[in-house]
Every structure is written in structure tokens, then in C-alpha cells.
N, C-alpha and C. Protein backbone atom coordinates (compact mmCIF):
# COMPACT_ATOMS: atom_id res chain seq x y z
N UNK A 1 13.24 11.71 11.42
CA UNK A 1 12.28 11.17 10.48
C UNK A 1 12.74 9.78 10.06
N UNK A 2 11.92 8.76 10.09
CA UNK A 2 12.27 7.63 10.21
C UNK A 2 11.27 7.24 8.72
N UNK A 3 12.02 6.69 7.58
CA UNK A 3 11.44 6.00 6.65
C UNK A 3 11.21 5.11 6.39
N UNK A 4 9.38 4.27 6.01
CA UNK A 4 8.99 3.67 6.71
C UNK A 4 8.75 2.35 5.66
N UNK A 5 8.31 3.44 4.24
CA UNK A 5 7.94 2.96 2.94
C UNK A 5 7.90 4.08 1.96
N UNK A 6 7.71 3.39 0.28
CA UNK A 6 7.17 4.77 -0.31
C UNK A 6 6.40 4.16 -1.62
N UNK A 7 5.28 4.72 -1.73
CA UNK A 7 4.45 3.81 -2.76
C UNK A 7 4.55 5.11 -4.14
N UNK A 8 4.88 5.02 -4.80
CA UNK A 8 5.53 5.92 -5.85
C UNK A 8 6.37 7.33 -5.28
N UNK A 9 5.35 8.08 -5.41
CA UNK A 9 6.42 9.68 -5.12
C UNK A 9 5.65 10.00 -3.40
N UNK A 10 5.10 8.53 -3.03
CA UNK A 10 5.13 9.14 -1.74
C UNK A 10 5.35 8.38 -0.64
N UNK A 11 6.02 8.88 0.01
CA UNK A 11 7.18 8.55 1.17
C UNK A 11 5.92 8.58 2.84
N UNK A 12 6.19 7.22 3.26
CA UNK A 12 5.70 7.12 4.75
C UNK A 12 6.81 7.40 5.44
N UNK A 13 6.44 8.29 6.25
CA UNK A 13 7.57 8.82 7.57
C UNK A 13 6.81 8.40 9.01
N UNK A 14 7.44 8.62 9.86
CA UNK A 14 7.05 8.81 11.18
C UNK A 14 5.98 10.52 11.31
N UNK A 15 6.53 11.13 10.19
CA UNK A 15 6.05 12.30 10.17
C UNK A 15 4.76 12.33 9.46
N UNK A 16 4.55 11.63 8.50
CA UNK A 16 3.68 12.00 7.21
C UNK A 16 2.27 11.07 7.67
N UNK A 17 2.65 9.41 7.24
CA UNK A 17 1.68 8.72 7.74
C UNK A 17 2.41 7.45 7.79
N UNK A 18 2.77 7.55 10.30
CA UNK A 18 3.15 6.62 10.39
C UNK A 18 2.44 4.93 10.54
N UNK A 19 2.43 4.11 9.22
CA UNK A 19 1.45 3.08 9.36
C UNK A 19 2.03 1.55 10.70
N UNK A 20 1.13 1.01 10.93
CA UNK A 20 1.31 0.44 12.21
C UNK A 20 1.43 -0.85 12.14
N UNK A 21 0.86 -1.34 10.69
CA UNK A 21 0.94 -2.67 9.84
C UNK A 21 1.25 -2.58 8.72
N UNK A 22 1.66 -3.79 8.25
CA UNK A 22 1.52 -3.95 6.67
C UNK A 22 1.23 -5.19 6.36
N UNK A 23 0.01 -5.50 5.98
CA UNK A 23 -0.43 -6.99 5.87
C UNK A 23 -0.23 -7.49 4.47
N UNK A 24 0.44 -8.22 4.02
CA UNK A 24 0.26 -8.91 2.83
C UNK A 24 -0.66 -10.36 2.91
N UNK A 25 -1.26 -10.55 1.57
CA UNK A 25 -2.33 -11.89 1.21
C UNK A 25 -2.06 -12.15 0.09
N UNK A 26 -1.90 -13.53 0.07
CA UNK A 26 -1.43 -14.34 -1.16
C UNK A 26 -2.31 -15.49 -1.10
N UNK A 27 -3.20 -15.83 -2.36
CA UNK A 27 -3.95 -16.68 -2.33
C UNK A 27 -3.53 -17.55 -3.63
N UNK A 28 -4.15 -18.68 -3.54
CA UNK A 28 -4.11 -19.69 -4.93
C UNK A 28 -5.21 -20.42 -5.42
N UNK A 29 -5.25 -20.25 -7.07
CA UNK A 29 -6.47 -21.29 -7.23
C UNK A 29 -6.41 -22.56 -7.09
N UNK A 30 -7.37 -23.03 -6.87
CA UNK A 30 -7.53 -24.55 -6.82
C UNK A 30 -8.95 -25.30 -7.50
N UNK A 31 -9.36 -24.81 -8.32
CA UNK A 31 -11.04 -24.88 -8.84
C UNK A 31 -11.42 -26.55 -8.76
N UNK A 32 -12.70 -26.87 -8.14
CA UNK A 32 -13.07 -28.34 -8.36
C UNK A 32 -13.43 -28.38 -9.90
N UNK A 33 -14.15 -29.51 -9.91
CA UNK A 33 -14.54 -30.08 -11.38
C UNK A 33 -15.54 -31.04 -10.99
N UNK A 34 -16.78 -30.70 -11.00
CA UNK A 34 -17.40 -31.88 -10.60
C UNK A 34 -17.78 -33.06 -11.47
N UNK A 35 -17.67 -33.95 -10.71
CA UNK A 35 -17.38 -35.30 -11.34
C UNK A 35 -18.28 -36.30 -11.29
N UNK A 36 -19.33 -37.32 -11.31
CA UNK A 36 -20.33 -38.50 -11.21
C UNK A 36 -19.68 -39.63 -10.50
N UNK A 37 -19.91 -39.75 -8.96
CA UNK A 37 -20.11 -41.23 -8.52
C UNK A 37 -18.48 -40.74 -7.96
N UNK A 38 -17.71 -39.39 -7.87
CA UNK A 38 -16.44 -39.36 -6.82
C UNK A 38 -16.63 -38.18 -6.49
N UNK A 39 -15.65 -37.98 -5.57
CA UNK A 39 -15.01 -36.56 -5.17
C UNK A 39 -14.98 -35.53 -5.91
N UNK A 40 -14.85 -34.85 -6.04
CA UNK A 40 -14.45 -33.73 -7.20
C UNK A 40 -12.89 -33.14 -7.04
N UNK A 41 -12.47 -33.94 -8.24
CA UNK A 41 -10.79 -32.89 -8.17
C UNK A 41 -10.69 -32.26 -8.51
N UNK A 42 -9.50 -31.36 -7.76
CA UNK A 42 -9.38 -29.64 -8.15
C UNK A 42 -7.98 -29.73 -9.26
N UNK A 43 -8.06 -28.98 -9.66
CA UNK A 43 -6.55 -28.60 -10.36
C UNK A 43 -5.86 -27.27 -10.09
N UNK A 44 -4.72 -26.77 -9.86
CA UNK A 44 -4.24 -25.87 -10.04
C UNK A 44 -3.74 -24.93 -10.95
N UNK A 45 -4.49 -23.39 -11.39
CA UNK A 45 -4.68 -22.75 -12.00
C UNK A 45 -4.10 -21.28 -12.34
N UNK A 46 -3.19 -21.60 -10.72
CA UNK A 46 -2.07 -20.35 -10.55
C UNK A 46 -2.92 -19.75 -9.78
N UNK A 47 -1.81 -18.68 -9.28
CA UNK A 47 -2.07 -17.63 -7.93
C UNK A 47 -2.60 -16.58 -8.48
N UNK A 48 -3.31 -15.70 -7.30
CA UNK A 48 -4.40 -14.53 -7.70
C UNK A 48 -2.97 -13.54 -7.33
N UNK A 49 -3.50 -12.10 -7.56
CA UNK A 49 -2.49 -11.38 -7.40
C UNK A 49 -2.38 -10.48 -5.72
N UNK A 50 -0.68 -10.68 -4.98
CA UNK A 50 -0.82 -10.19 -3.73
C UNK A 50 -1.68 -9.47 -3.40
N UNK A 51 -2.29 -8.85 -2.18
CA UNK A 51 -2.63 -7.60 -1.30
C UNK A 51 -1.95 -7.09 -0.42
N UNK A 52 -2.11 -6.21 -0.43
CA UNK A 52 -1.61 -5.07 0.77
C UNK A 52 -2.30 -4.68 1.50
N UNK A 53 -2.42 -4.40 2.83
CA UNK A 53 -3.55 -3.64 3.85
C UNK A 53 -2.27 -2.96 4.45
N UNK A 54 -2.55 -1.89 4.19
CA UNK A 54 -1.60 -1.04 5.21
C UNK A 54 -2.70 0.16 6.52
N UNK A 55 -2.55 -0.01 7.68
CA UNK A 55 -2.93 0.36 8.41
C UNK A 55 -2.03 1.62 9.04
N UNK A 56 -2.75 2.49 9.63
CA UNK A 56 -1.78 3.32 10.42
C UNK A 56 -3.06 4.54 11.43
N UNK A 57 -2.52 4.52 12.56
CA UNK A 57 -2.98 5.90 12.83
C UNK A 57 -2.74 7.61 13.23
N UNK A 58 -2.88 8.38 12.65
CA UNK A 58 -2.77 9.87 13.00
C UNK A 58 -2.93 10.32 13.33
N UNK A 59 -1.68 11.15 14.15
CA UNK A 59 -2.34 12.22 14.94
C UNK A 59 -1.41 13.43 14.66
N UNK A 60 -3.39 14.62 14.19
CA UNK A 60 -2.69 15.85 13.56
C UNK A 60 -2.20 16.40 14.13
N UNK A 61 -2.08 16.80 15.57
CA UNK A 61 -0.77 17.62 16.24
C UNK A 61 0.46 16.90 15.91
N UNK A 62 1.01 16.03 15.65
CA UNK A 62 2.03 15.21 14.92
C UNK A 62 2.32 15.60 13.66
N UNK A 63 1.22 14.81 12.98
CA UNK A 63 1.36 14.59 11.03
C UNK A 63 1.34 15.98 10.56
N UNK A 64 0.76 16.83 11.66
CA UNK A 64 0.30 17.63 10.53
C UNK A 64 -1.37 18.10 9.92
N UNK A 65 -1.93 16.74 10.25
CA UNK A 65 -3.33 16.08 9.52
C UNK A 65 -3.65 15.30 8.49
N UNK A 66 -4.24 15.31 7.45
CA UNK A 66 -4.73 14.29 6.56
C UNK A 66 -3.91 14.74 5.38
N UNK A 67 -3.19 16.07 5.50
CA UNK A 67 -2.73 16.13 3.88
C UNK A 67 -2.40 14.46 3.24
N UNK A 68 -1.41 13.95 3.67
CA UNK A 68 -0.97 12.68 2.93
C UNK A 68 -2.13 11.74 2.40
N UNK A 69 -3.14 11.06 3.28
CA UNK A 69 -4.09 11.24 2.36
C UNK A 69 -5.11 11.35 1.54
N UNK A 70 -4.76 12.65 1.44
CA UNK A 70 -6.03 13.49 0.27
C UNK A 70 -4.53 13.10 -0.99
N UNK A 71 -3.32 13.05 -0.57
CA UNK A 71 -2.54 13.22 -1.61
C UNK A 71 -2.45 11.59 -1.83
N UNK A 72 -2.91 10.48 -1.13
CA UNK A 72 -2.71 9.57 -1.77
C UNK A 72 -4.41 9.21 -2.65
N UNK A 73 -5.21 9.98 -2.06
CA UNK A 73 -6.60 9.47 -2.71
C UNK A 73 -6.31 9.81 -3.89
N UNK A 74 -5.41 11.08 -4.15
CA UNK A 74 -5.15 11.68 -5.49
C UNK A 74 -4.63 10.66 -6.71
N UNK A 75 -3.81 10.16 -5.71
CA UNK A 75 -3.21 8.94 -6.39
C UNK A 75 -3.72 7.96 -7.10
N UNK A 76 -5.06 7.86 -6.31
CA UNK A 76 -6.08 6.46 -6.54
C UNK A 76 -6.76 6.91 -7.62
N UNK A 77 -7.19 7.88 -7.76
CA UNK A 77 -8.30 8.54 -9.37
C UNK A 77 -7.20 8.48 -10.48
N UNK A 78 -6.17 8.21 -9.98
CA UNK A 78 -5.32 8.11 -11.92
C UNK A 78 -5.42 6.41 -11.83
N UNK A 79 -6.11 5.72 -11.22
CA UNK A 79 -5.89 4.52 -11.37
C UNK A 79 -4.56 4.12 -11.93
N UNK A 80 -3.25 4.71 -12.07
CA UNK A 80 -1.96 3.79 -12.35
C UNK A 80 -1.74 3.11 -10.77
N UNK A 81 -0.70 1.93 -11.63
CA UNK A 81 -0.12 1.54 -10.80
C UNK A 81 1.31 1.98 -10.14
N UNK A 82 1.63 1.99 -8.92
CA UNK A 82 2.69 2.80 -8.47
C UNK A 82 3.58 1.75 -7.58
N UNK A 83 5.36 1.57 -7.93
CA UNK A 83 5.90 0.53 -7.11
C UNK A 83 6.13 1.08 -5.42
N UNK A 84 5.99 -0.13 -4.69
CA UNK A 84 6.34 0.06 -3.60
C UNK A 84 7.35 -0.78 -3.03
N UNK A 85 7.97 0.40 -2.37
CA UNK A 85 9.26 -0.05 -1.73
C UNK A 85 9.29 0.26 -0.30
N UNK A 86 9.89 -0.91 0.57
CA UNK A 86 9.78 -0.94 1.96
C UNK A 86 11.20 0.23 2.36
N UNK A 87 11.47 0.60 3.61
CA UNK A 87 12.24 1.03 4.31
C UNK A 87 13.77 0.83 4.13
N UNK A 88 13.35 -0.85 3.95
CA UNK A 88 14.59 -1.35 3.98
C UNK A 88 15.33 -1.85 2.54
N UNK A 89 14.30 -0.79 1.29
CA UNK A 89 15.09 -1.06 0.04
C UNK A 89 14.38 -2.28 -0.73
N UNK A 90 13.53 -3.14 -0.17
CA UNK A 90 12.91 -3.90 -1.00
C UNK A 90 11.96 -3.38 -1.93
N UNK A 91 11.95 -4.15 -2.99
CA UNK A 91 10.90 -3.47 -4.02
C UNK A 91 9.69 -4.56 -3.87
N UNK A 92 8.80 -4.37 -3.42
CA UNK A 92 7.65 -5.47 -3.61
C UNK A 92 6.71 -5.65 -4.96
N UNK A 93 7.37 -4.53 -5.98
CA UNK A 93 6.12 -4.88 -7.08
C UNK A 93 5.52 -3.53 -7.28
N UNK A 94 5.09 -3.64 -8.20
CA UNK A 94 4.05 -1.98 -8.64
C UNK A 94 2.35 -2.87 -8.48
N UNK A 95 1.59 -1.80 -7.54
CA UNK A 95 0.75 -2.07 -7.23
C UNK A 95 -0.42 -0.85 -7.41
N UNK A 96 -2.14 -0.85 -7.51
CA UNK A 96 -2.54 0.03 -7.68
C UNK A 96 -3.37 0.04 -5.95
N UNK A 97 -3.75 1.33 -5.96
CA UNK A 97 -4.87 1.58 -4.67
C UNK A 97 -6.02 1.20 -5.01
N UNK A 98 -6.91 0.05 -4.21
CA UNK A 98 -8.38 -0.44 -4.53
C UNK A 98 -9.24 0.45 -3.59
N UNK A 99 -8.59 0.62 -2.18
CA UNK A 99 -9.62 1.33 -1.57
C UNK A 99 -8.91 2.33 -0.50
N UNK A 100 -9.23 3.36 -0.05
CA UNK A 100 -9.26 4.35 1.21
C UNK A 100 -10.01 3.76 2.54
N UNK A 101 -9.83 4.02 3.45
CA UNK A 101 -10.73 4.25 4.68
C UNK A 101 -10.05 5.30 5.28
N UNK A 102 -11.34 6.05 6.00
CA UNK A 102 -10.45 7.19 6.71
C UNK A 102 -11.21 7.26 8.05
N UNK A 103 -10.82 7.05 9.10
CA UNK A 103 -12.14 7.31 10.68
C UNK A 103 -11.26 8.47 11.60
N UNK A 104 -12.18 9.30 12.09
CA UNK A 104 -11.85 10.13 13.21
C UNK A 104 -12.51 9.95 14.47
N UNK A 105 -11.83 10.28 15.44
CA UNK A 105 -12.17 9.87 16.36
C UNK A 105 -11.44 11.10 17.64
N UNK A 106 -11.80 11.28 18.59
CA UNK A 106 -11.44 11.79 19.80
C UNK A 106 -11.28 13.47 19.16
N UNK A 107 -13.09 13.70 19.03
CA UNK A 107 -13.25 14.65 18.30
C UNK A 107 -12.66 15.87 19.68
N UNK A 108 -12.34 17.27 19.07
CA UNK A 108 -12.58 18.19 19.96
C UNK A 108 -13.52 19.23 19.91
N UNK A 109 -13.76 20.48 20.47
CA UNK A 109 -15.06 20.83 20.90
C UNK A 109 -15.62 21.72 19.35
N UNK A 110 -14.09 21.62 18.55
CA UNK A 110 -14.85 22.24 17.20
C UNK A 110 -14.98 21.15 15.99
N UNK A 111 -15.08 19.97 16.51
CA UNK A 111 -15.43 18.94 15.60
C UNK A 111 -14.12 18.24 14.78
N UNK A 112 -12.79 18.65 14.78
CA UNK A 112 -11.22 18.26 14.39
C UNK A 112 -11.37 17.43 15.25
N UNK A 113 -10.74 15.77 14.97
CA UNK A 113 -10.00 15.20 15.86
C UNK A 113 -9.02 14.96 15.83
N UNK A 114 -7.86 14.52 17.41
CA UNK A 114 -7.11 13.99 17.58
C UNK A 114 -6.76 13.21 17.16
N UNK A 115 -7.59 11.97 16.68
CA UNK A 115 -6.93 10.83 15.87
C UNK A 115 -7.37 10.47 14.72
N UNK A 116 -6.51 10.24 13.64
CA UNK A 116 -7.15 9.69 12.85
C UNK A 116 -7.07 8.38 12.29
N UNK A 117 -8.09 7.37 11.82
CA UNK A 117 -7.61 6.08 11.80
C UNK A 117 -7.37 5.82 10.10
N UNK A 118 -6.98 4.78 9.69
CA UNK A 118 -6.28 4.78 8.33
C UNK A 118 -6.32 3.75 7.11
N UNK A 119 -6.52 3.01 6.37
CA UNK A 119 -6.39 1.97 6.15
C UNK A 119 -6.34 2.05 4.87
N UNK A 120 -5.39 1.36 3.84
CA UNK A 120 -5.00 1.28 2.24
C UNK A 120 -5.06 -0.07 1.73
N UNK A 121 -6.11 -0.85 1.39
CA UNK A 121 -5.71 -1.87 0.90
C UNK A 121 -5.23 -1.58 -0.76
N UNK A 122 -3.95 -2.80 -1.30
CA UNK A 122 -3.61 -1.96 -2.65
C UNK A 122 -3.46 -3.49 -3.06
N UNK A 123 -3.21 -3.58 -4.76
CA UNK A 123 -3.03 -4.82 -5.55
C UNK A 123 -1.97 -5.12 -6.39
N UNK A 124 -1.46 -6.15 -6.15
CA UNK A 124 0.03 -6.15 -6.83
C UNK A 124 -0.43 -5.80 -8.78
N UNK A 125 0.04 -5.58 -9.67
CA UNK A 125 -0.42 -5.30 -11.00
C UNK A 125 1.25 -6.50 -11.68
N UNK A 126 2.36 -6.15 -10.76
CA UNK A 126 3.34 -6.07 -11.75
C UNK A 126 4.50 -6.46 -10.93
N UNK A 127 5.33 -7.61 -10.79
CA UNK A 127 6.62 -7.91 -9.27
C UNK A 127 7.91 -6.78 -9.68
N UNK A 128 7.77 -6.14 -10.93
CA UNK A 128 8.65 -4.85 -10.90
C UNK A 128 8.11 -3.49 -11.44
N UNK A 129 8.76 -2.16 -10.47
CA UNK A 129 8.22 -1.22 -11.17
C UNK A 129 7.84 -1.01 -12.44
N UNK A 130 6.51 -0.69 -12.35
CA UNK A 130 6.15 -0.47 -13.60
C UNK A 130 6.77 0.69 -14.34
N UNK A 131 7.52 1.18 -15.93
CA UNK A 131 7.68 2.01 -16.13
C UNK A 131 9.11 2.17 -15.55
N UNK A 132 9.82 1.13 -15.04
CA UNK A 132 10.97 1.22 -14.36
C UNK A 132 11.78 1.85 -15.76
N UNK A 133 11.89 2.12 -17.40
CA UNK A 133 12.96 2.40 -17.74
C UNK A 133 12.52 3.55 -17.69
N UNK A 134 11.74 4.42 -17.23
CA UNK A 134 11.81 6.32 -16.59
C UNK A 134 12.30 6.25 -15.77
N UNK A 135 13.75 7.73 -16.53
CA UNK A 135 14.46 7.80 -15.36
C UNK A 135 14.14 8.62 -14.05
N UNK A 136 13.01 9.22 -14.56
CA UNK A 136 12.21 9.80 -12.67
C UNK A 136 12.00 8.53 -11.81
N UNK A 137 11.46 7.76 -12.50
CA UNK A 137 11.35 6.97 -11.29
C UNK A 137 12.56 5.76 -10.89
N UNK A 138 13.62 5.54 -11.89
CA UNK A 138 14.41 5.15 -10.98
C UNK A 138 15.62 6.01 -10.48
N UNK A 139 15.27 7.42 -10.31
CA UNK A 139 15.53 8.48 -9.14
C UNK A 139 14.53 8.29 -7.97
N UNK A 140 13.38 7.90 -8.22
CA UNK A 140 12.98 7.91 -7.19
C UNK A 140 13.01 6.14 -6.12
N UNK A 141 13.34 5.75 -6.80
CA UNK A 141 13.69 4.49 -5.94
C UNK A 141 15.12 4.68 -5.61
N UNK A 142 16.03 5.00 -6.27
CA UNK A 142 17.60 5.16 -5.68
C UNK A 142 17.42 6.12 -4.38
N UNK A 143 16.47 7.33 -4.36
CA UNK A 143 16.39 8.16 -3.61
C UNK A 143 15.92 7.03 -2.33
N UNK A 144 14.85 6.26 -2.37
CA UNK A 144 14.36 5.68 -1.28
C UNK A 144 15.81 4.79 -0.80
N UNK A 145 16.31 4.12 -1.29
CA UNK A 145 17.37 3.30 -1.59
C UNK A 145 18.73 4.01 -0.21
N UNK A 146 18.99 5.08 -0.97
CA UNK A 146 19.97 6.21 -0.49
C UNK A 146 19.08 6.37 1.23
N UNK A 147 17.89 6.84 1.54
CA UNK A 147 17.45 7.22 2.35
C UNK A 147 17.18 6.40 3.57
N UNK A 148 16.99 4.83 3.36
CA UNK A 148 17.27 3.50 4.04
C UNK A 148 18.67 3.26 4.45
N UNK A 149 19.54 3.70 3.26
CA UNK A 149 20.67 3.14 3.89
C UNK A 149 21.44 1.82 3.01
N UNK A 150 20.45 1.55 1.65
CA UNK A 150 20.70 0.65 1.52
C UNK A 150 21.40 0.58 0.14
């Protein structure tokens, strides 16, 4: 089992849900001002907050199936924000889930498929765990920590 990430109390494996990307987006303002007889200058207004697209696809003779997630949609109806930490021990920030996608595909003859496709875009809220002085959760980052190697 190879650990991949873990966005609060839940852990991407090779087993669970191995994702295939992880896209981050960082944007900045720049707003014009319109002006009479020039150009319009912009000013800078500060940065919007990261994204995440995490992609992956499943397959339930592998994973298992979709448990992970129905257990991360679970996640998404408490609207908190939850930190995520890479594989390799980085903490990127506590972030919340904006959206699910879920596609199946390479149905079989009782309508289950073979694959399933995946996609999490999420939003930075916070560049450190939120709630970091609970000590559950910094058990649960030492745990990720310990489990990397790092």
C-alpha cells in the first residue's frame, strides 16, 4: 500500500482511491479602472485562494468500489474545512470540497462497472491546518508523517 495523500481522516492509497493527478491553480487579481482619453490601469489586489483538482481512476476489483467516495461526499455535507497533506509529509493548507464527479464506464452485463472515473476539485480556506491545536488531528498528521517516512 503505497500512500499517496490524506485530506483529513482520509488517506489515498493505491488501495482506496489511487488518484492520477493533482492539479493545483493559483490565480491573482489585477482589476482595471477605467480611465478618460488612456489605457486603463490595473492595480493589484492580492491572490484568490489555491485549487485543487484531484483526478483518479477506479477499479472495483482493485479498490474495492466507491466506498471512499461516498465517504468523502460525506465529508463535503459538513462543509468544514479539512488539511491536506501529500505523501511526502507536506502540508498544503486546510481546504474544503467544492465539488464531486463520479463516471462509470465499462459497464458489465449487470450494470456494475469496471471503471470508475473520479474527480475532486477542493479550495484552499487556510495555509495551516485548521484546528491544528486538536490533538486528534495532530495525531493524525504525525500518523501521515510516520507513514511517508518523513
Amino acid at each position: 500500500m503505497v500512500l499517496l495523500a490524506a485530506l483529513g481522516m482520509f488517506v489515498f492509497t493505491t488501495s482506496s482511491i489511487p488518484f492520477q493527478s493533482l492539479e493545483r491553480s493559483q490565480s491573482w487579481r489585477h482589476p482595471h479602472q477605467n480611465v478618460v482619453g488612456d489605457a486603463p490601469p490595473s492595480q493589484y489586489t492580492g491572490k484568490d485562494p489555491e485549487e485543487i483538482v484531484i483526478n483518479a481512476e477506479l477499479r472495483p476489483e482493485v479498490t474495492g468500489g466507491s466506498a471512499g467516495i461516498e465517504f468523502l461526499r460525506r465529508m463535503a455535507d459538513t462543509g468544514e474545512p479539512h488539511p491536506l497533506i501529500l505523501g511526502n509529509g507536506k502540508l498544503l493548507g486546510s481546504f474544503v470540497i467544492l465539488s464531486i464527479k463520479e463516471g462509470a464506464s465499462q459497464l458489465n452485463q449487470d450494470g456494475t462497472p469496471r471503471a470508475i472515473s473520479f474527480s475532486m476539485s477542493l479550495k484552499k480556506v487556510s495555509e495551516t491546518a485548521v484546528g491544528a491545536r486538536d490533538k486528534s488531528l495532530l495525531l493524525a498528521v504525525g500518523m501521515v508523517r510516520t507513514l511517508a517516512g518523513v
